[in-house]
C-alpha atoms as a PDB file:
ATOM      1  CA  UNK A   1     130.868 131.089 142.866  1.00  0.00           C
ATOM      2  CA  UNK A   2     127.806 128.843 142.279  1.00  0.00           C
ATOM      3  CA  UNK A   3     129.770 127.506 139.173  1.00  0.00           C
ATOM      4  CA  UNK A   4     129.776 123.818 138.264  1.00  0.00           C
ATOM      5  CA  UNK A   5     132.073 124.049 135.857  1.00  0.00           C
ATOM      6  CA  UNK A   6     135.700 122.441 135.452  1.00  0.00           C
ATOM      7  CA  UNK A   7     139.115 123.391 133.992  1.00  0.00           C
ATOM      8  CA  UNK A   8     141.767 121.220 132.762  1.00  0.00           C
ATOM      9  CA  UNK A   9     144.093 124.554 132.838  1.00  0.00           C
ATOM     10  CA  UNK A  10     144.753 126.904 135.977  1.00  0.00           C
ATOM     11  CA  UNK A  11     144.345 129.835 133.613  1.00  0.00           C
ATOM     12  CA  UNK A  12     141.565 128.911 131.390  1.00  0.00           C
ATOM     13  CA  UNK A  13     139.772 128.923 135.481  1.00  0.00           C
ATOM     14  CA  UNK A  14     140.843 132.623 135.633  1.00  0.00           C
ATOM     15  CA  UNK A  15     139.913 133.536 132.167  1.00  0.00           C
ATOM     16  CA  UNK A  16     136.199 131.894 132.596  1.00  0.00           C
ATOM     17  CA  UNK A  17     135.852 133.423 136.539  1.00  0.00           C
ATOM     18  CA  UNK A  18     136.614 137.065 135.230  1.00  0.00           C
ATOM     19  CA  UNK A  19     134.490 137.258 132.491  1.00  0.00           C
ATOM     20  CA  UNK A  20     131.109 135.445 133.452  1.00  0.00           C
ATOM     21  CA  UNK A  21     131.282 136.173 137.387  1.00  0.00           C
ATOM     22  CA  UNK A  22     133.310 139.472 137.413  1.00  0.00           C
ATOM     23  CA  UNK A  23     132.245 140.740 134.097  1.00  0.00           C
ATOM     24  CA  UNK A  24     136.109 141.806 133.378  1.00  0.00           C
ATOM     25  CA  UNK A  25     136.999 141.436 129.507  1.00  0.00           C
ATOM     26  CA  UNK A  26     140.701 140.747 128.985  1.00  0.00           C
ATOM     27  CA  UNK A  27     139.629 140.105 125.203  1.00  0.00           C
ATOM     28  CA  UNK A  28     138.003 142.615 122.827  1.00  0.00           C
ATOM     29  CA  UNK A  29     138.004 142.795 118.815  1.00  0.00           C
ATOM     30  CA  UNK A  30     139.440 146.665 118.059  1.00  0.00           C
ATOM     31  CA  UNK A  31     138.727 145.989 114.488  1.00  0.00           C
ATOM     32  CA  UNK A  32     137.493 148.914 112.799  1.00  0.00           C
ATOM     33  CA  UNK A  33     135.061 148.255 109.857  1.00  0.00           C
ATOM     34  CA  UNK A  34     134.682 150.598 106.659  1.00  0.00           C
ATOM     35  CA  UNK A  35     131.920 152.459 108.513  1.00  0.00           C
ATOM     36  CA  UNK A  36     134.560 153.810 110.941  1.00  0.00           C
ATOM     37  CA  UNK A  37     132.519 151.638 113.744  1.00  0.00           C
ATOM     38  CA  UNK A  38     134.676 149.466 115.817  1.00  0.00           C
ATOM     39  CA  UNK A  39     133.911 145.965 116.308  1.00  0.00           C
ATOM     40  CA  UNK A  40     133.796 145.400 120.455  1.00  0.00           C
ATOM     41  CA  UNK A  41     132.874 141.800 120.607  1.00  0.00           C
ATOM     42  CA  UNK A  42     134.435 140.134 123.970  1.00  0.00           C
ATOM     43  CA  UNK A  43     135.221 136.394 124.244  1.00  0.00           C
ATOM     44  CA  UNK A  44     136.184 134.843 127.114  1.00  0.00           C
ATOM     45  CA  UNK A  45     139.659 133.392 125.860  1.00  0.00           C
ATOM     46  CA  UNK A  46     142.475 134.531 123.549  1.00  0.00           C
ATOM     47  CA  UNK A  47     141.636 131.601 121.158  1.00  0.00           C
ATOM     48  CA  UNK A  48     137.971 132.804 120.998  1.00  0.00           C
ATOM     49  CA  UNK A  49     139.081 136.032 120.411  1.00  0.00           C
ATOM     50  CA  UNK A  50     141.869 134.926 117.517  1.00  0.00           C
ATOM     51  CA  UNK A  51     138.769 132.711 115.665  1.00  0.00           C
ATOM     52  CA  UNK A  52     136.506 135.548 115.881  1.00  0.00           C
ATOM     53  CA  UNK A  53     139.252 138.015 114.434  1.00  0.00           C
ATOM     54  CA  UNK A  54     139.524 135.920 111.290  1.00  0.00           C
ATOM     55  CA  UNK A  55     136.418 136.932 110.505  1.00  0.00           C
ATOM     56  CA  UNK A  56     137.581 140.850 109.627  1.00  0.00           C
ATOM     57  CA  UNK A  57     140.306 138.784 107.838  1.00  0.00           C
ATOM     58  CA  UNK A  58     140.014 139.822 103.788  1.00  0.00           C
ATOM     59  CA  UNK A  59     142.099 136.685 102.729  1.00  0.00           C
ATOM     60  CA  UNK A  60     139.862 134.436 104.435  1.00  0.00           C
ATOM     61  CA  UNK A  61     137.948 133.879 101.193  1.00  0.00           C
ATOM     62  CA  UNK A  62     136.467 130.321 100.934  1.00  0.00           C
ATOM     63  CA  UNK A  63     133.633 129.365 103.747  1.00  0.00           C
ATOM     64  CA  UNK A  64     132.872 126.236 104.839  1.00  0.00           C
ATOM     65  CA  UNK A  65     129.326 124.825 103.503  1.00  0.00           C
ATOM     66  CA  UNK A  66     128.380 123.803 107.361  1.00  0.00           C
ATOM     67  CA  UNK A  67     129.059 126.151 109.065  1.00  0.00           C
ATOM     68  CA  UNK A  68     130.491 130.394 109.489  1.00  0.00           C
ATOM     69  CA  UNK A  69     134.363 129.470 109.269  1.00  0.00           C
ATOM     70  CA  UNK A  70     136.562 130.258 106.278  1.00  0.00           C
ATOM     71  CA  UNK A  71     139.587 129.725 105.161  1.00  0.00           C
ATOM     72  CA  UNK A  72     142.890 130.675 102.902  1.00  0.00           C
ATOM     73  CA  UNK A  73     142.580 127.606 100.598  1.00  0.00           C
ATOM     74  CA  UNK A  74     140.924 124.465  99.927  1.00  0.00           C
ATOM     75  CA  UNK A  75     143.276 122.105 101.187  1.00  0.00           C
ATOM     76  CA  UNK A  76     142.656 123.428 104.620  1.00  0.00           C
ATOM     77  CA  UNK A  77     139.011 123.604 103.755  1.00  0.00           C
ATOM     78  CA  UNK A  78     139.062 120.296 102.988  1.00  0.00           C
ATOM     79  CA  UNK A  79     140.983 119.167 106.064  1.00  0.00           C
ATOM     80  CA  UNK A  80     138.182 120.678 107.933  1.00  0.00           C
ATOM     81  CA  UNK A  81     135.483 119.112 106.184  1.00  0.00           C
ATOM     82  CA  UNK A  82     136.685 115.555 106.339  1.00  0.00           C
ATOM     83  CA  UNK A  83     136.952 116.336 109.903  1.00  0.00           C
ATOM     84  CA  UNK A  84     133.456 117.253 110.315  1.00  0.00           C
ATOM     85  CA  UNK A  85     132.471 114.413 108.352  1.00  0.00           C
ATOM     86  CA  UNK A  86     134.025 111.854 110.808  1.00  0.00           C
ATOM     87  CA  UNK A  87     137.176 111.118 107.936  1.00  0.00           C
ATOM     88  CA  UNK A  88     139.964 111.308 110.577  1.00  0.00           C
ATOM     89  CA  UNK A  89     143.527 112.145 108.303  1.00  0.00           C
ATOM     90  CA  UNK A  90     145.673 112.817 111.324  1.00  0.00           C
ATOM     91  CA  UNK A  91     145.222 110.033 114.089  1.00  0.00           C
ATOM     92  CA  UNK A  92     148.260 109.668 116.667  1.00  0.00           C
ATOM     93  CA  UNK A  93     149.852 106.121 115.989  1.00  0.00           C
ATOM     94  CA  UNK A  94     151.906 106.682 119.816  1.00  0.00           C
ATOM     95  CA  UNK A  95     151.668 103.139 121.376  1.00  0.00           C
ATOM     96  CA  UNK A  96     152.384 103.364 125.200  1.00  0.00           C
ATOM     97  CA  UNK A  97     154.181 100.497 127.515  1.00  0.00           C
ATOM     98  CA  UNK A  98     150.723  99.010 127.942  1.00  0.00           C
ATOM     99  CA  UNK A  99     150.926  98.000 124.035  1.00  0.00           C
ATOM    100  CA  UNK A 100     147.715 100.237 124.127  1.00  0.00           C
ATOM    101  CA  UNK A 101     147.237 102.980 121.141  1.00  0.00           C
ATOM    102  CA  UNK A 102     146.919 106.681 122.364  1.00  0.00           C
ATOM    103  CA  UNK A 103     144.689 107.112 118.980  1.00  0.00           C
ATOM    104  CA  UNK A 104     144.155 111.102 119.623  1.00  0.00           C
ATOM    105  CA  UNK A 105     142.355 112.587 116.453  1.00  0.00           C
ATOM    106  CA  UNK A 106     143.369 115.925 115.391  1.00  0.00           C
ATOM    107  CA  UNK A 107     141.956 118.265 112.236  1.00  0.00           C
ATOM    108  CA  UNK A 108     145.310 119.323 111.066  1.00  0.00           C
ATOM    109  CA  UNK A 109     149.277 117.976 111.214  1.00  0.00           C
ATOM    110  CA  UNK A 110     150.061 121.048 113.366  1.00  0.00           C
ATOM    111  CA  UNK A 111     147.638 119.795 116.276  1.00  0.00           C
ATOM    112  CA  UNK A 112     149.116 116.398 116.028  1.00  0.00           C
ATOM    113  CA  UNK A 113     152.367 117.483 116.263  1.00  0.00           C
ATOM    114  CA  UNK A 114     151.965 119.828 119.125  1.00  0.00           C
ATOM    115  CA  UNK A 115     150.023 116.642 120.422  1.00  0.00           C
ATOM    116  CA  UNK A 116     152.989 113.975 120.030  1.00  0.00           C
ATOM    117  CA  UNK A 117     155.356 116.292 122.321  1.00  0.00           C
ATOM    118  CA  UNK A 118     153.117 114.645 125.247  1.00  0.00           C
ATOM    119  CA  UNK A 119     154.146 111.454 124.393  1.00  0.00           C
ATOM    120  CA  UNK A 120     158.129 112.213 124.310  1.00  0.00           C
ATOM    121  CA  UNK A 121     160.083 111.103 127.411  1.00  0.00           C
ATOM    122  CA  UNK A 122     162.121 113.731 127.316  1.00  0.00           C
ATOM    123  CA  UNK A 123     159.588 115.878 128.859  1.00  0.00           C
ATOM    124  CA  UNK A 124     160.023 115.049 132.197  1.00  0.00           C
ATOM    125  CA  UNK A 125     158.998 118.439 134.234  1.00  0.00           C
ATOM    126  CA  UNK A 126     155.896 119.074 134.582  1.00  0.00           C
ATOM    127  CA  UNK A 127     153.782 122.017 134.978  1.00  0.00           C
ATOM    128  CA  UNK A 128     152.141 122.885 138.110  1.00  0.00           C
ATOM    129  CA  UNK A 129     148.913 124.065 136.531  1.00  0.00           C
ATOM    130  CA  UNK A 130     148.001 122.121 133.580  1.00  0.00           C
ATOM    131  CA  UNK A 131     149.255 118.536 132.337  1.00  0.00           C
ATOM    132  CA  UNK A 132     151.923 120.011 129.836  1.00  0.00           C
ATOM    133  CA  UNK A 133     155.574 118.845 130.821  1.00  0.00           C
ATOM    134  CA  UNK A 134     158.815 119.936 129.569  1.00  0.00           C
ATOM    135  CA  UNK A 135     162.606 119.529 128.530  1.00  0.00           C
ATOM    136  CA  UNK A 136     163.705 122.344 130.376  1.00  0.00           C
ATOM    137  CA  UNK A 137     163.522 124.231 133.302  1.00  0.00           C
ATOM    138  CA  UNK A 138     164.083 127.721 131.114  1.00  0.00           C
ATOM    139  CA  UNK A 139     161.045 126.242 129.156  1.00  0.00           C
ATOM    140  CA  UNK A 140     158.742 125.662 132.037  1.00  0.00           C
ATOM    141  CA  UNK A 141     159.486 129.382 133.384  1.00  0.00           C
ATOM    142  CA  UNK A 142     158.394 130.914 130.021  1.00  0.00           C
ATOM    143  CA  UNK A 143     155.210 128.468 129.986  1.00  0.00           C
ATOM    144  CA  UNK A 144     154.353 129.833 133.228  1.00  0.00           C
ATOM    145  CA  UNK A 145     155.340 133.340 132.368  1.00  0.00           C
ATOM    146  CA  UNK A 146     153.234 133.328 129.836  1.00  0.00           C
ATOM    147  CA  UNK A 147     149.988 131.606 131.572  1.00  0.00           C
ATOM    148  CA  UNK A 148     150.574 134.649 134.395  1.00  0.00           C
ATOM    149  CA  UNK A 149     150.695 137.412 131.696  1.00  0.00           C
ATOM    150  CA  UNK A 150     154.107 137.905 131.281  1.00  0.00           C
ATOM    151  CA  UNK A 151     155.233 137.786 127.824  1.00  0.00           C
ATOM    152  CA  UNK A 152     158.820 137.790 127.201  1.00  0.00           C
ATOM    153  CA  UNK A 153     158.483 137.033 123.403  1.00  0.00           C
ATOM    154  CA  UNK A 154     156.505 139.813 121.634  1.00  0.00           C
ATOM    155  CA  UNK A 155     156.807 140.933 118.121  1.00  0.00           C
ATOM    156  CA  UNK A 156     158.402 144.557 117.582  1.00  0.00           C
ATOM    157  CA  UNK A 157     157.110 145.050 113.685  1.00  0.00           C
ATOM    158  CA  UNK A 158     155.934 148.591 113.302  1.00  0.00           C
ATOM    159  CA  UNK A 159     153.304 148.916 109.438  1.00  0.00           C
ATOM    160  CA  UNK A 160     153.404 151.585 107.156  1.00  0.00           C
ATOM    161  CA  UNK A 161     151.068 153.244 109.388  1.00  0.00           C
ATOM    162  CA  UNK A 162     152.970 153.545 112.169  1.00  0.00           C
ATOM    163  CA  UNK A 163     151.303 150.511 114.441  1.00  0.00           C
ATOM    164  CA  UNK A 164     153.188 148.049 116.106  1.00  0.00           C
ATOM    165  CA  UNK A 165     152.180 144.566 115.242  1.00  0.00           C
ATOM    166  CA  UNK A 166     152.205 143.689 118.985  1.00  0.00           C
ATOM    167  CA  UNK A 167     151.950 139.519 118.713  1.00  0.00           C
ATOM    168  CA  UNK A 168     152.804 137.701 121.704  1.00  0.00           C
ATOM    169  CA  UNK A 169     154.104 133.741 121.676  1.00  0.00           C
ATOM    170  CA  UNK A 170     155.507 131.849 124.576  1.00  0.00           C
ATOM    171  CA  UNK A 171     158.468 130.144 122.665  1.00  0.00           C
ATOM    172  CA  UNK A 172     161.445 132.652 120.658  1.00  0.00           C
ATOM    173  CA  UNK A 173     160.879 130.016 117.588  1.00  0.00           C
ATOM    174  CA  UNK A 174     157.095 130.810 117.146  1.00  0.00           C
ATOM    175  CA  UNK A 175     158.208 134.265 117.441  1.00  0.00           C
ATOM    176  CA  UNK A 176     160.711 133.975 114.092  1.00  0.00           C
ATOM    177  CA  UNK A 177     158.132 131.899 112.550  1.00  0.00           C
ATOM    178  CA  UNK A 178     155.745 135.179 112.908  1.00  0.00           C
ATOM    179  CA  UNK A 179     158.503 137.302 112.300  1.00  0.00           C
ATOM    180  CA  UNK A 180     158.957 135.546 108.963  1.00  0.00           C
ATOM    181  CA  UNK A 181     154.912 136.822 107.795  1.00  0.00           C
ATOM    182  CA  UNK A 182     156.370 140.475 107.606  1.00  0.00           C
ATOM    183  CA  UNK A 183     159.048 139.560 105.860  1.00  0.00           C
ATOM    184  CA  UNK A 184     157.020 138.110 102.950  1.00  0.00           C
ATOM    185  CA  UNK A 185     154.762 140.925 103.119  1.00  0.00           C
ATOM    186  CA  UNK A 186     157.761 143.339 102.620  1.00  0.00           C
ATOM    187  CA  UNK A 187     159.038 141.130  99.794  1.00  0.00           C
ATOM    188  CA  UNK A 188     155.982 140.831  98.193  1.00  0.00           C
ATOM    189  CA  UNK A 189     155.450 144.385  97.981  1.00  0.00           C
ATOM    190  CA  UNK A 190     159.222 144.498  96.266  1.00  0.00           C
ATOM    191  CA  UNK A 191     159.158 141.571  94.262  1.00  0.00           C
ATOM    192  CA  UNK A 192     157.544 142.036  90.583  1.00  0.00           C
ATOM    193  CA  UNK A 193     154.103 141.039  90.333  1.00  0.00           C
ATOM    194  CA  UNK A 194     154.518 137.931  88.350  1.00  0.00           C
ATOM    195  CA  UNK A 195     156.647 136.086  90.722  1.00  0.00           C
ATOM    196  CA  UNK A 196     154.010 137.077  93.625  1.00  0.00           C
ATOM    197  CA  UNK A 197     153.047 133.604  93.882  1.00  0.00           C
ATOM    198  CA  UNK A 198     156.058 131.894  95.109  1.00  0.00           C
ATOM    199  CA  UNK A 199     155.228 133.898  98.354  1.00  0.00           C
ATOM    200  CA  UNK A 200     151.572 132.935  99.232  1.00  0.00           C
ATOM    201  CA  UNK A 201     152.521 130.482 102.293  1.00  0.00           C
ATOM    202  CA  UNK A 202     153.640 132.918 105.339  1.00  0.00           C
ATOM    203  CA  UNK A 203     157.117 130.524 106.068  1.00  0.00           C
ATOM    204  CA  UNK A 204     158.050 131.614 102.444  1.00  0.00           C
ATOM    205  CA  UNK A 205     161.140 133.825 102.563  1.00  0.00           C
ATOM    206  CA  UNK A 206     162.971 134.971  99.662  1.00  0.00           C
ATOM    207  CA  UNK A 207     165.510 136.906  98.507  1.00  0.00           C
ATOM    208  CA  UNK A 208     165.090 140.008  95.766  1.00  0.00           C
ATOM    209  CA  UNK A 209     167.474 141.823  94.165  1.00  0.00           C
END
């Protein structure tokens, strides 16, 4: 299309082709603000559009000094910072049969972990579309599921208002991980209010009498 642009991922292609050259938005903010007005920004990706929602986020609280993001605490603002600042905390350590060190530098342990997975040698299928490989065959289907818009894993939660939550993960674990968020928020709400702190982290699950 005139484009000089390049993709490491088949669908990140389809995402960028619809929305500058066809003008078709697969991703717009709904939020509602307290002016009844809704939101309506479009972003060309589903990360995009998860960063930008953030922003409407209340418990995003502390901003970064350099630039607009914000956070839940100061550990992760911190992470971020030293980041920024060229103070690299989580650096991959994989050495490959070369004797040469991958040294991949990541802002938080989550990203490096998701990273290390492409060193194991266990993951020995590979995906047709982008360089991810995996255990399974069952594992490469719901990848590619996923990438083609088919989502098998999608959370069922309905809120006191009646909404259904709606999220939509590739794997059934980061679905119960999810899953776990509403649980807190349900406990919280039942839980006196001076033992509200034991569930600030969303993987905190407890049980009230």
């Amino acid at each position: 299309m005139g484009c000089d642009r390049t993709f490491l991922y088949a669908c990140a292609l389809k995402e960028h082709t619809d929305y500058v050259h066809k003008k078709i938005y697969h991703h717009m903010c709904d939020h509602v603000g307290e002016n009844g007005e809704t939101c309506g920004k479009t972003c060309v990706s589903a990360g995009e559009m998860n960063k930008h929602k953030k922003k409407h986020n209340p418990k995003l609280k502390i901003p970064c000094t350099c630039c607009t993001r914000r956070f839940y605490d100061r550990r992760r603002l911190q992470e971020h910072m030293d980041f920024v600042a060229g103070i690299f905390n989580h650096i991959c350590d994989h050495v490959d049969k070369n004797g040469e060190k991958c040294g991949y530098k990541c802002e938080t342990a989550g990203i490096l972990m998701n990273h290390n997975k492409t060193h194991d040698p266990e993951l020995k299928i590979p995906c047709a579309c982008c360089i991810r490989r995996f255990k399974l065959q069952s594992d490469l289907q719901n990848h590619m599921d996923y990438v083609a818009g088919i989502f098998h894993n999608v959370c069922d939660h309905i809120d006191d208002s009646g909404e259904k939550c709606g999220f939509k993960c590739e794997q059934v674990s980061s679905l119960r991980v999810h899953e776990k968020i509403h649980i807190r928020d349900a406990q919280r709400d039942m839980a006196p209010m001076k033992d509200h702190h034991v569930l600030e982290t969303p993987h905190t699950v407890q049980r009230w009498e």
